[in-house]
C-alpha atoms as a PDB file:
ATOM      1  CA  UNK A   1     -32.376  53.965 132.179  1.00  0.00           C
ATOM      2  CA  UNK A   2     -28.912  53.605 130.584  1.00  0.00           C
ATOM      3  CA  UNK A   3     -29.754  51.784 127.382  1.00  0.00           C
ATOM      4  CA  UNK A   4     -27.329  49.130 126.118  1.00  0.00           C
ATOM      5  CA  UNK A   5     -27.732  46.787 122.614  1.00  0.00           C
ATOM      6  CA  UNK A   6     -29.444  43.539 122.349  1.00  0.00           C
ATOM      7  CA  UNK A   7     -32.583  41.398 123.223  1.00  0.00           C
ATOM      8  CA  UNK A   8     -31.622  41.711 127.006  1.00  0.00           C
ATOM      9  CA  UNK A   9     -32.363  44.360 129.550  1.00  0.00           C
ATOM     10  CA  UNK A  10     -29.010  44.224 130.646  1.00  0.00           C
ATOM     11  CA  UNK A  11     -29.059  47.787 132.333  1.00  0.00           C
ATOM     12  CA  UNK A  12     -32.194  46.828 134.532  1.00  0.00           C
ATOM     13  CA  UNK A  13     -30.406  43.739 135.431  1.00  0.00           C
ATOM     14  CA  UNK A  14     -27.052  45.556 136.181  1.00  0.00           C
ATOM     15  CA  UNK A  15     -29.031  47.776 138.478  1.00  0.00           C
ATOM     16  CA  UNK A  16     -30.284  45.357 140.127  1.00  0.00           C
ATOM     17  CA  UNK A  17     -27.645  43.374 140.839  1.00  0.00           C
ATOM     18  CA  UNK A  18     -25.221  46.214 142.102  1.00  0.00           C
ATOM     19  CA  UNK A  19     -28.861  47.473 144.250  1.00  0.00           C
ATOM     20  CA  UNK A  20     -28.863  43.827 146.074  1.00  0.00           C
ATOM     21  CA  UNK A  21     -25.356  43.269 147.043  1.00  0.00           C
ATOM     22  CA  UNK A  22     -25.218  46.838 148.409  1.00  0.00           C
ATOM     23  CA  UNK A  23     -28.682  46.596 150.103  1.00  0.00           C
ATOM     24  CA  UNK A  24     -26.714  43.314 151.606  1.00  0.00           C
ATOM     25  CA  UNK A  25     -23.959  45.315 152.589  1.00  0.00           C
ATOM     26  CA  UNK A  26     -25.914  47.997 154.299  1.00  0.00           C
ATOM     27  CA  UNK A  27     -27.553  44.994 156.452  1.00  0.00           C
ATOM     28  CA  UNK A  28     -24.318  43.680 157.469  1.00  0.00           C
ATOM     29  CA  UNK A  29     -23.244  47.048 158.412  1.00  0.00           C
ATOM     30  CA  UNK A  30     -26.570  47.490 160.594  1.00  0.00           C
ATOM     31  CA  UNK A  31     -25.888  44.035 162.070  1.00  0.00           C
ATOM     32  CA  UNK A  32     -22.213  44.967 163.205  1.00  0.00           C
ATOM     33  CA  UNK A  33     -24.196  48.324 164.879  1.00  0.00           C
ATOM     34  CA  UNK A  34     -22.900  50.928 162.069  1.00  0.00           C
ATOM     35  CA  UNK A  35     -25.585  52.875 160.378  1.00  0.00           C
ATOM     36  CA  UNK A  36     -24.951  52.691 156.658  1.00  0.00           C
ATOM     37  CA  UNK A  37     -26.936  55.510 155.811  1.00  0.00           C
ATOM     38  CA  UNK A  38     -29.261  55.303 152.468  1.00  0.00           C
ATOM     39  CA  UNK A  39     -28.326  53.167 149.910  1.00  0.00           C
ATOM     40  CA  UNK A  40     -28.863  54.172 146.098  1.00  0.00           C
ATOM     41  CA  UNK A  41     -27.895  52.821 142.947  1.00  0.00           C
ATOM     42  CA  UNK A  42     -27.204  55.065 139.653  1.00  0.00           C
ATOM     43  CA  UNK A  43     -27.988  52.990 136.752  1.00  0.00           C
ATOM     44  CA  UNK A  44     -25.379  54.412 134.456  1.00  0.00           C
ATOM     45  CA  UNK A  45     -22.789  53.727 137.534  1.00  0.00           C
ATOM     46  CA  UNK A  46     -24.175  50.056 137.823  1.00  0.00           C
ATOM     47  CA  UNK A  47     -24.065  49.774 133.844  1.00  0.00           C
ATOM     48  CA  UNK A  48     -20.251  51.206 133.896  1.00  0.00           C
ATOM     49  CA  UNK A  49     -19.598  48.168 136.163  1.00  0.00           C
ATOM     50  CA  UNK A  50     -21.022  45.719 133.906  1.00  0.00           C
ATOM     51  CA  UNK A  51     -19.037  46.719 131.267  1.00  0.00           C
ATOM     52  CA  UNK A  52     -15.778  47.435 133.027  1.00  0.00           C
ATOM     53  CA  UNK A  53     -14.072  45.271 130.848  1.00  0.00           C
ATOM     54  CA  UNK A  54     -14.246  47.325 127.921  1.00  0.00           C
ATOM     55  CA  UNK A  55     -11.833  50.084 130.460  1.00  0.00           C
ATOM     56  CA  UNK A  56      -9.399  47.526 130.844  1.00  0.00           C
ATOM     57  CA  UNK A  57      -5.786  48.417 129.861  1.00  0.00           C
ATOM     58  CA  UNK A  58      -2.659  46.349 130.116  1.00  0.00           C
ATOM     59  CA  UNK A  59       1.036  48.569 129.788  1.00  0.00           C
ATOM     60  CA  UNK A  60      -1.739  51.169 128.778  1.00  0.00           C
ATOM     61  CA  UNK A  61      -3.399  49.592 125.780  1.00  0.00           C
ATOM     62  CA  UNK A  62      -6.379  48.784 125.290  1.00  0.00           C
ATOM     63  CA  UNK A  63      -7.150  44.536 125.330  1.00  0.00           C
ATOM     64  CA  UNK A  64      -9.350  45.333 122.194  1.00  0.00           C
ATOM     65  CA  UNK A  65     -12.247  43.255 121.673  1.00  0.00           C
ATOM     66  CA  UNK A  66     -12.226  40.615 124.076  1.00  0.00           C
ATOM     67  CA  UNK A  67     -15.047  38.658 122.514  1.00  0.00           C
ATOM     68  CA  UNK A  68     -14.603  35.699 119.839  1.00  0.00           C
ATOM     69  CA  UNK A  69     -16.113  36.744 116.173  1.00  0.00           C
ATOM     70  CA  UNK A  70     -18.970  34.427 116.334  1.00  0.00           C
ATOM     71  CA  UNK A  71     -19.928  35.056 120.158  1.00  0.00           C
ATOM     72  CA  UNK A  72     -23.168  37.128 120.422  1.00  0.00           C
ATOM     73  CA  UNK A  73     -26.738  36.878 120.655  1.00  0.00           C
ATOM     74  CA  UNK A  74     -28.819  34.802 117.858  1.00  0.00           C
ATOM     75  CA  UNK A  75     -32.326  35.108 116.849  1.00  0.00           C
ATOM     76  CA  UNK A  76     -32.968  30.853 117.133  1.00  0.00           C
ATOM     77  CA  UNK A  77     -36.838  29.308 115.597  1.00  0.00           C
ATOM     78  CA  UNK A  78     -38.103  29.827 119.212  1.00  0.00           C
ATOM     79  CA  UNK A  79     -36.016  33.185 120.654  1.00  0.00           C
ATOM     80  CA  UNK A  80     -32.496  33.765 121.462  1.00  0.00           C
ATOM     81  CA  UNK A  81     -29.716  32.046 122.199  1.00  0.00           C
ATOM     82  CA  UNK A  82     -26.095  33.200 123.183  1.00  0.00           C
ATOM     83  CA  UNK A  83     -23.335  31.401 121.818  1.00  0.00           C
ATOM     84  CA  UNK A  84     -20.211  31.832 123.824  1.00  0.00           C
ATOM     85  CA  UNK A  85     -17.304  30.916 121.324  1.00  0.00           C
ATOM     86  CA  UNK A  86     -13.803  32.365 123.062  1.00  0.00           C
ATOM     87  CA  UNK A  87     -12.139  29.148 124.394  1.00  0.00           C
ATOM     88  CA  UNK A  88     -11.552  26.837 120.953  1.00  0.00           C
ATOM     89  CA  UNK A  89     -13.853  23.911 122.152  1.00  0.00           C
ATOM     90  CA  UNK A  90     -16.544  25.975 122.749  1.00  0.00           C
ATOM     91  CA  UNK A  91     -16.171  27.781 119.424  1.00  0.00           C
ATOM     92  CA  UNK A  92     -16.235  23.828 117.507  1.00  0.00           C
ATOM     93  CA  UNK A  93     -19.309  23.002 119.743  1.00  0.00           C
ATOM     94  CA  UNK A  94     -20.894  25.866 118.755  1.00  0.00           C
ATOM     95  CA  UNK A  95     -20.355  25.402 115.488  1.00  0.00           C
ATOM     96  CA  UNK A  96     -21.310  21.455 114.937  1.00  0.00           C
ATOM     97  CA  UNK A  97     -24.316  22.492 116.945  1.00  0.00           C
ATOM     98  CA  UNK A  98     -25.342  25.194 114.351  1.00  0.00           C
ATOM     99  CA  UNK A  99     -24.592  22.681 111.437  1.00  0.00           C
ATOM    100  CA  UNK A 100     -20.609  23.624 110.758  1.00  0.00           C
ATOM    101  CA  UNK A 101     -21.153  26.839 109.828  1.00  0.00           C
ATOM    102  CA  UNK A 102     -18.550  28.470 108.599  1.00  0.00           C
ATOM    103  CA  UNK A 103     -16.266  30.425 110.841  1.00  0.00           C
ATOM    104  CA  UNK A 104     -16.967  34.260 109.725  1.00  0.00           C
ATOM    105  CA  UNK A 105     -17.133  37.325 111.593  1.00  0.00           C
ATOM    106  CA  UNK A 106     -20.850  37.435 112.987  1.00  0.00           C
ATOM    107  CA  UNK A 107     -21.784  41.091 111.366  1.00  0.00           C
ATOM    108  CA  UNK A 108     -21.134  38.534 108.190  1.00  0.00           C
ATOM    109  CA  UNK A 109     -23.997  36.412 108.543  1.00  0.00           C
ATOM    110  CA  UNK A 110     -25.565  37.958 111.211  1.00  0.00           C
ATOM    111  CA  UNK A 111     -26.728  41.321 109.561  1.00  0.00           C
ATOM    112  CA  UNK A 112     -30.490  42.036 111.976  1.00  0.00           C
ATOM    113  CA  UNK A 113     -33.315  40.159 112.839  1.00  0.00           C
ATOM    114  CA  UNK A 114     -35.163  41.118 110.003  1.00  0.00           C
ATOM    115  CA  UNK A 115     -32.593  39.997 107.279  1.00  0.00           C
ATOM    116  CA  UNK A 116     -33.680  36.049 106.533  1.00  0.00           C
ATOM    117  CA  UNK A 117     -30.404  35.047 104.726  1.00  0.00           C
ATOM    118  CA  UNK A 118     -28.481  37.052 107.821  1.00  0.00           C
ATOM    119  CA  UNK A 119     -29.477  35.019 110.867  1.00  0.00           C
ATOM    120  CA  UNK A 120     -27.445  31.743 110.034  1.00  0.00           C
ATOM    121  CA  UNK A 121     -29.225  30.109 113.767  1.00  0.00           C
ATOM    122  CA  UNK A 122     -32.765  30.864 112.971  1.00  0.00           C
ATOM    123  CA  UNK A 123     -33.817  28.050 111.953  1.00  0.00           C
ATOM    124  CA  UNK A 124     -32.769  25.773 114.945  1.00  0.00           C
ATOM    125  CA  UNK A 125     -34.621  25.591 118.231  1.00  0.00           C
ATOM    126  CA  UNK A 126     -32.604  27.773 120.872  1.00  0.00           C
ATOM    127  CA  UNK A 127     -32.981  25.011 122.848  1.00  0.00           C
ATOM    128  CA  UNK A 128     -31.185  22.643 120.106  1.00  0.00           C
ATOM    129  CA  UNK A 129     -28.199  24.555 119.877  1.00  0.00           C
ATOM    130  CA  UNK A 130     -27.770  24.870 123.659  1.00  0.00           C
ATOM    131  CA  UNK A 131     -28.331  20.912 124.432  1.00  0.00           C
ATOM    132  CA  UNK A 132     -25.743  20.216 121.508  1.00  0.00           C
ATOM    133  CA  UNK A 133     -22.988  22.459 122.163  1.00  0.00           C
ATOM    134  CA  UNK A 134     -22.166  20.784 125.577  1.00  0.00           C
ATOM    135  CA  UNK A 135     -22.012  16.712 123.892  1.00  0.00           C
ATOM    136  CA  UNK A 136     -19.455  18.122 121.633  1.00  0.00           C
ATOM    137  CA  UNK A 137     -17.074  20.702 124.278  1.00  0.00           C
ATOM    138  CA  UNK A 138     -15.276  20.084 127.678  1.00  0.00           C
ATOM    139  CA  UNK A 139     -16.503  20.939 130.836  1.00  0.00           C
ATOM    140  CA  UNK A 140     -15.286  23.732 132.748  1.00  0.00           C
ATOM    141  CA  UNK A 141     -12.269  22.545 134.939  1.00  0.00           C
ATOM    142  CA  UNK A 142     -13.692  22.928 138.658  1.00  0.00           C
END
């Protein structure tokens, strides 16, 4: 399996995903009388997918990284929790919710899991930072 950073088995999932919607599309095929033929899913295909953004070019450059500084995965008192941080209301929610923490670059405080003065979330309930963030951000428009 392709392996890819973090707490989540994001390259299982990937697989998955790609496996079900072209399982789907194989069935639809059947049902309009065309045989599909087998249907297979190469993880490292399904992974390159997932990440397709990172290929992205506009006028041939590349968009760089298209991630806010403090977005990421946090090691919370309970688990994880993923702050998304790109849109400026979610970055302030995020950042009232984890007790105005300063806004540095997350390698800055967050240096591994093992690292106690690194992980500036650990000490808040996952499930803290997540109910918080909304009171204090805008809804999506839609």
């Amino acid at each position: 399996m392709t392996y890819v950073p973090g707490p989540y088995r994001v390259a299982d999932a990937a697989t998955w995903c790609v496996e079900q919607a072209t399982l789907a599309a194989a069935e639809l095929l059947r049902a309009r009388g065309t045989d599909p033929g087998p249907v297979s899913v190469d993880p490292a295909h399904a992974m390159a997918a997932f990440r397709s953004e990172r290929h992205l070019l506009i006028d041939g450059e590349s968009t760089g990284d298209l991630w806010s500084p403090l977005s990421g995965d946090y090691k919370a008192a309970d688990g994880w929790v993923r702050l998304h941080c790109n849109y400026p209301h979610h970055e302030a929610a995020a950042l009232t919710a984890i007790a105005n923490l300063p806004a540095t670059p997350r390698h800055e405080f967050l240096a591994g899991p093992d690292d106690e003065d690194a992980v500036a979330v650990a000490p808040i309930e996952s499930v803290r930072v997540e109910l918080a963030a909304p009171s204090h951000g805008e809804r999506a428009p839609g």
